[in-house]
Protein backbone atom coordinates (compact mmCIF):
# COMPACT_ATOMS: atom_id res chain seq x y z
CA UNK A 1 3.47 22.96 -6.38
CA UNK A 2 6.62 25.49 -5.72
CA UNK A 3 7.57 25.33 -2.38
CA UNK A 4 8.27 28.82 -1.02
CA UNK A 5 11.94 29.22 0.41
CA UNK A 6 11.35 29.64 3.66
CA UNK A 7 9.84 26.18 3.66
CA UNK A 8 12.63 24.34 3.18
CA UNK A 9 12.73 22.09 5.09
CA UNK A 10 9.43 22.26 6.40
CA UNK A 11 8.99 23.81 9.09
CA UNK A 12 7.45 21.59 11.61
CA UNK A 13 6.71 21.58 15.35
CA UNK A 14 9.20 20.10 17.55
CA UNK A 15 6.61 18.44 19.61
CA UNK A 16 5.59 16.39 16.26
CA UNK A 17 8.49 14.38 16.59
CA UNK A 18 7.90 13.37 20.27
CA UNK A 19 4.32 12.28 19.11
CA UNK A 20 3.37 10.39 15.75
CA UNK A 21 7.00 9.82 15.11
CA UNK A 22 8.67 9.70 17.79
CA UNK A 23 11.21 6.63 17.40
CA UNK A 24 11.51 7.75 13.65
CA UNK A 25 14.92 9.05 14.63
CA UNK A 26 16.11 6.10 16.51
CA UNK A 27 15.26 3.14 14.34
CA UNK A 28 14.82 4.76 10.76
CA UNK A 29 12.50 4.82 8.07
CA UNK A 30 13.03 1.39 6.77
CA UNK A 31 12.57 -0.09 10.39
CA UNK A 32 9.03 1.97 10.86
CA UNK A 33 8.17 0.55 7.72
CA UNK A 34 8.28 -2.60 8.06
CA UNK A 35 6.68 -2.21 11.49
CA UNK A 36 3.62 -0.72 9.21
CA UNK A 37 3.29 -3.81 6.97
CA UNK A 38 4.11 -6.72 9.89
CA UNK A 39 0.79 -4.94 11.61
CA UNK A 40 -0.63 -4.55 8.27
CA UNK A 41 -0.73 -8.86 8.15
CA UNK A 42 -1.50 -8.84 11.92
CA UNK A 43 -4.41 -6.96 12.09
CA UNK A 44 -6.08 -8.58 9.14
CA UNK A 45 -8.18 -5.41 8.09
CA UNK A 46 -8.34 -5.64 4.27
CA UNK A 47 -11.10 -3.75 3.44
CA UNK A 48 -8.81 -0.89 4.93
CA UNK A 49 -7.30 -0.19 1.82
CA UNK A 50 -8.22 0.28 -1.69
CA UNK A 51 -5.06 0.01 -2.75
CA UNK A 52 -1.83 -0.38 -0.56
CA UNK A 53 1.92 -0.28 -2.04
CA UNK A 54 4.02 -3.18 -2.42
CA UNK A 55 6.19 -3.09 0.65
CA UNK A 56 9.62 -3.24 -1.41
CA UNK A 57 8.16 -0.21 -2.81
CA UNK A 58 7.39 1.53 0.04
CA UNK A 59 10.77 -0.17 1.34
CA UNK A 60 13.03 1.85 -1.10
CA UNK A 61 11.59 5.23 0.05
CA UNK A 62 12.29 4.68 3.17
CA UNK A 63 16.09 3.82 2.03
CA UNK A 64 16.75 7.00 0.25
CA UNK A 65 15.33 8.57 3.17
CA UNK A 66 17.71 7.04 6.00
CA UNK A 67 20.49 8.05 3.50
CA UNK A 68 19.42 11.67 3.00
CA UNK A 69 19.48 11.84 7.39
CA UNK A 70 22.65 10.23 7.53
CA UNK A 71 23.90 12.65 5.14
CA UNK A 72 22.64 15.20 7.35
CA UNK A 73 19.56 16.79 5.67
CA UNK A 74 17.12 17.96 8.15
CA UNK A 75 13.65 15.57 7.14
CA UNK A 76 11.58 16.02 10.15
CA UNK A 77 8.73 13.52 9.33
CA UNK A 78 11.32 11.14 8.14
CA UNK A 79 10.15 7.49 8.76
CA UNK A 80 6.40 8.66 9.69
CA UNK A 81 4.20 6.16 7.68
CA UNK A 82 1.31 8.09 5.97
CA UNK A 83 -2.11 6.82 5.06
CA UNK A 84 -4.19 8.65 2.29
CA UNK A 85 -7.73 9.15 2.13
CA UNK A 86 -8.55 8.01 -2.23
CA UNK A 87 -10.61 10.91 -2.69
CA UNK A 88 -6.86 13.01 -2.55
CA UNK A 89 -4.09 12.24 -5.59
CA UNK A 90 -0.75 10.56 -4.63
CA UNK A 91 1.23 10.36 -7.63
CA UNK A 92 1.37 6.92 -9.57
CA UNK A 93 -1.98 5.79 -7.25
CA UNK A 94 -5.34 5.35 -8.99
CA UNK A 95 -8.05 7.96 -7.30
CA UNK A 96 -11.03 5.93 -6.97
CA UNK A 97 -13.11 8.25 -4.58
CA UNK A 98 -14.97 5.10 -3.93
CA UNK A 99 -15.99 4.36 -7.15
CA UNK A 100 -13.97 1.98 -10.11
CA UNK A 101 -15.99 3.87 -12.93
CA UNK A 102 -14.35 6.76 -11.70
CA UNK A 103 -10.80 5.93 -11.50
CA UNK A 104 -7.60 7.89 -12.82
CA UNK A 105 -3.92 7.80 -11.77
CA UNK A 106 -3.14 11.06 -11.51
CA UNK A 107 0.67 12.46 -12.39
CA UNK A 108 0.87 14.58 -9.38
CA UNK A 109 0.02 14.32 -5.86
CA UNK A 110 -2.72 17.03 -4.23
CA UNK A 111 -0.33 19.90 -2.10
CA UNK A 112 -0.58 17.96 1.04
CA UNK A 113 0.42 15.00 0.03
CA UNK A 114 3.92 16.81 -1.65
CA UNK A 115 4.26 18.70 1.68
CA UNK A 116 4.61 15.73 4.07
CA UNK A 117 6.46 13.72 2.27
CA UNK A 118 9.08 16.44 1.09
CA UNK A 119 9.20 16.49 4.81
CA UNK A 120 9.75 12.63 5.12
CA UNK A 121 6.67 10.89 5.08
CA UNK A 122 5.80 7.66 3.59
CA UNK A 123 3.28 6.98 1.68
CA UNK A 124 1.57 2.95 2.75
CA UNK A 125 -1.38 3.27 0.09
CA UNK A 126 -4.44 5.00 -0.50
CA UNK A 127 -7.62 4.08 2.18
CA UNK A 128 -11.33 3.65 1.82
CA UNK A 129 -13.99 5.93 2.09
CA UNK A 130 -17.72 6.21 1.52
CA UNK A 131 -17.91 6.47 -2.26
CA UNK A 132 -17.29 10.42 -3.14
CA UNK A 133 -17.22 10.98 0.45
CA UNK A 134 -20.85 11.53 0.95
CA UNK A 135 -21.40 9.50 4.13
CA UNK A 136 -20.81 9.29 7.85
CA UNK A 137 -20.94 5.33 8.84
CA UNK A 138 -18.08 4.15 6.40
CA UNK A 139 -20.25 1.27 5.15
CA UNK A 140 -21.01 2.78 1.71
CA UNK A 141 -18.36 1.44 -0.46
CA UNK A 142 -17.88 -0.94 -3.21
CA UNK A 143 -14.69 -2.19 -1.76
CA UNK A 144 -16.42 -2.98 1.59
CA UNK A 145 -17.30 -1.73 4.93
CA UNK A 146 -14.71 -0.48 7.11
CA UNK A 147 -15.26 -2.07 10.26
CA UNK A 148 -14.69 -0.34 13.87
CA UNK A 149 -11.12 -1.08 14.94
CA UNK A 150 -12.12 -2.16 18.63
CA UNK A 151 -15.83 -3.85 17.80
CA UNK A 152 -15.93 -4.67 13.94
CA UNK A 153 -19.63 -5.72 14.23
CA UNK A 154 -20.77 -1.88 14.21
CA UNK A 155 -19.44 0.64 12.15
CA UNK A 156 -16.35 2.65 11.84
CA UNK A 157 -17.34 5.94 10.82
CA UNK A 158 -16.83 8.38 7.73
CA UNK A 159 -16.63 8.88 5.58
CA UNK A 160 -12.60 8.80 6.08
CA UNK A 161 -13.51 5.44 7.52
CA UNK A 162 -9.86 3.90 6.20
CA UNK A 163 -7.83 6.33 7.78
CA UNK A 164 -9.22 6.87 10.91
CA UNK A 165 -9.25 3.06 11.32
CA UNK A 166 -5.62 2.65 9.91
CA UNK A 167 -4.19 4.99 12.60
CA UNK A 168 -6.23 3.15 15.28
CA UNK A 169 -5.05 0.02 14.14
CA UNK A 170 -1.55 0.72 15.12
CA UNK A 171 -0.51 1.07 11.25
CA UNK A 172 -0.11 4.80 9.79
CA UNK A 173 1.66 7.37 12.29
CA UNK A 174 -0.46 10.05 10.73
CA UNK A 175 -3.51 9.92 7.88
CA UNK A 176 -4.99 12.04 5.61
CA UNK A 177 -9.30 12.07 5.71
CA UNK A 178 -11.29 14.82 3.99
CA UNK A 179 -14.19 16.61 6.09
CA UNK A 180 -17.45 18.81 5.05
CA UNK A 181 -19.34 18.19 7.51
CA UNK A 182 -17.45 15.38 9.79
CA UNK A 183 -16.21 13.00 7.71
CA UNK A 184 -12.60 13.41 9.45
CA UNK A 185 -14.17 14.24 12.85
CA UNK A 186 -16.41 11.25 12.84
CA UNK A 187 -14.41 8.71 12.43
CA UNK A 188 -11.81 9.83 14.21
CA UNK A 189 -13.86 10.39 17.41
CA UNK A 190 -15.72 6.55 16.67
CA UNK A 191 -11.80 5.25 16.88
CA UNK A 192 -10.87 7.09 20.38
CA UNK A 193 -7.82 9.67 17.76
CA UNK A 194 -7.91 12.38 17.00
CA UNK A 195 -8.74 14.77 13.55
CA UNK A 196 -9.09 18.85 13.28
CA UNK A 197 -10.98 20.59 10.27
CA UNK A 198 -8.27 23.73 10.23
CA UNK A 199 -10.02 26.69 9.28
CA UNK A 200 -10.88 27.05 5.21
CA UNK A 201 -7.70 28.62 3.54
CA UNK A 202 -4.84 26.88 6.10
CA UNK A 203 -4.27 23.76 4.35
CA UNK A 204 -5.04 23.51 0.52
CA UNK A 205 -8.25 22.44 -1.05
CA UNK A 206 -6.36 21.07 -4.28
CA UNK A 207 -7.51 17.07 -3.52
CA UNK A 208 -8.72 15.48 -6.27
CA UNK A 209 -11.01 16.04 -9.53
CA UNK A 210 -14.29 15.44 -7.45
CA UNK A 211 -13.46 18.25 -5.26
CA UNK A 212 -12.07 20.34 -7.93
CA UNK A 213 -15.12 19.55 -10.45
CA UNK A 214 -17.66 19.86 -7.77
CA UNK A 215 -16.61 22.64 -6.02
CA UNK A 216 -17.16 21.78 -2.92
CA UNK A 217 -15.53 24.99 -1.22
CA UNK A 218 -16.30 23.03 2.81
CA UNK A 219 -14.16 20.13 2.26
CA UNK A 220 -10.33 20.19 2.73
CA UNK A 221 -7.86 17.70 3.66
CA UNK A 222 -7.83 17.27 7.65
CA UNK A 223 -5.61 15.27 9.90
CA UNK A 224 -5.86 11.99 11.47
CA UNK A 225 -3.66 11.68 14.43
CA UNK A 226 -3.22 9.64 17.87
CA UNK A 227 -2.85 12.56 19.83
CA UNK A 228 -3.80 16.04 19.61
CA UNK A 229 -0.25 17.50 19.41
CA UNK A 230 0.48 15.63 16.40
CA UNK A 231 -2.07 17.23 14.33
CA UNK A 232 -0.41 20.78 15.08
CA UNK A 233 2.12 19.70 12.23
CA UNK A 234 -0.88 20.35 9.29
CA UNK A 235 -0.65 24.36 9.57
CA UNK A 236 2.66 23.84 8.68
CA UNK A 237 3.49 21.44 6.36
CA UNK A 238 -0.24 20.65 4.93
CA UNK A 239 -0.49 23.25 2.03
């Protein structure tokens, strides 16, 4: 994707920063970070993830980035630890969309992805989903049900069932979900965050080869947020 001039850096909400990632600034990426994966072994939630970078991996991003801000570049996300829905491509991750036989490991990630963390995002891993999003309970996957973050004997909603639970949990600042008909909404609301379905054309529809194969001109990438300002930030730096 060619970023368009006036977009860099991204230009994101103020209020962003006082929200998801607000102490981003004060104790740096690689501090946040390891924050992410010491909650990550707290909380215990495997079937979370279907597959989660190796924390020295995730680790040297978040170097570079505390470099690049004490050089002085403007990264306004930077330290903000991002979970991804794997029905959208992050570069280098297998896309499962819930199901092995399907898996690819695409060379580029989808326009969202590229836009948050050009703005200083980090990627933690890709989450779970019901398989080829086509569900609402988050209990329809091969890697396992995603369990509610507050009462995991009932179900945690989807089918972005891995993000909305990650951000609940206390791990991802912000998340990436897809929604058609709820499956960012739904989960979101079951976990007591937040998620908006922008209107069709505001944040790209370039996800993944299900999407792109299927057609499915509903679904786009949505936002999965604590708080309702945070998810302002998508308009702008989403696609």
């Amino acid at each position: 994707m060619r970023r368009r001039a006036n977009d860099d850096p991204p230009h994101i909400p103020a209020t962003f920063a006082r929200t998801a990632a607000v102490t981003a600034a004060d104790r740096g990426a690689v501090a946040r970070v390891r924050a992410a994966y010491a909650r990550i072994a707290e909380a215990d939630r495997p079937e979370v993830w279907i597959a989660l970078r190796a924390e020295d991996e995730a680790l040297e991003d978040a170097a570079a980035l505390d470099g690049r801000v004490a050089a002085g570049e403007e990264l306004p996300l930077a330290g903000a630890t991002l979970a991804v829905k794997d029905n959208i491509d992050v570069a280098g991750i297998p896309t499962t969309a819930g199901c092995p036989a399907f898996a690819y490991v695409p060379s580029a990630s989808a326009p969202v992805v590229e836009r948050l963390t050009a703005a200083g995002a980090v990627v933690l891993g890709k989450t779970n989903l019901d398989q080829f999003a086509t569900g609402l309970v988050g209990t329809r996957s091969p890697y396992g049900a995603v369990r509610d973050m507050r009462r995991p004997d009932r179900v945690s909603g989807g089918s972005s069932s891995g993000s909305g639970v990650a951000v609940a949990l206390g791990i991802a600042d912000i998340a990436l979900g897809t929604d058609t008909a709820g499956s960012g909404r739904v989960p979101a609301a079951f976990q007591g965050i937040t998620s908006i379905k922008p209107t069709f054309g505001r944040v790209s529809k370039q996800v993944d080869r299900v999407l792109k194969g299927l057609g499915k001109q509903c679904s786009m990438s949505v936002p999965v947020v604590p708080k309702l300002e945070a998810a302002q930030l998508f308009p702008k730096a989403g696609g």
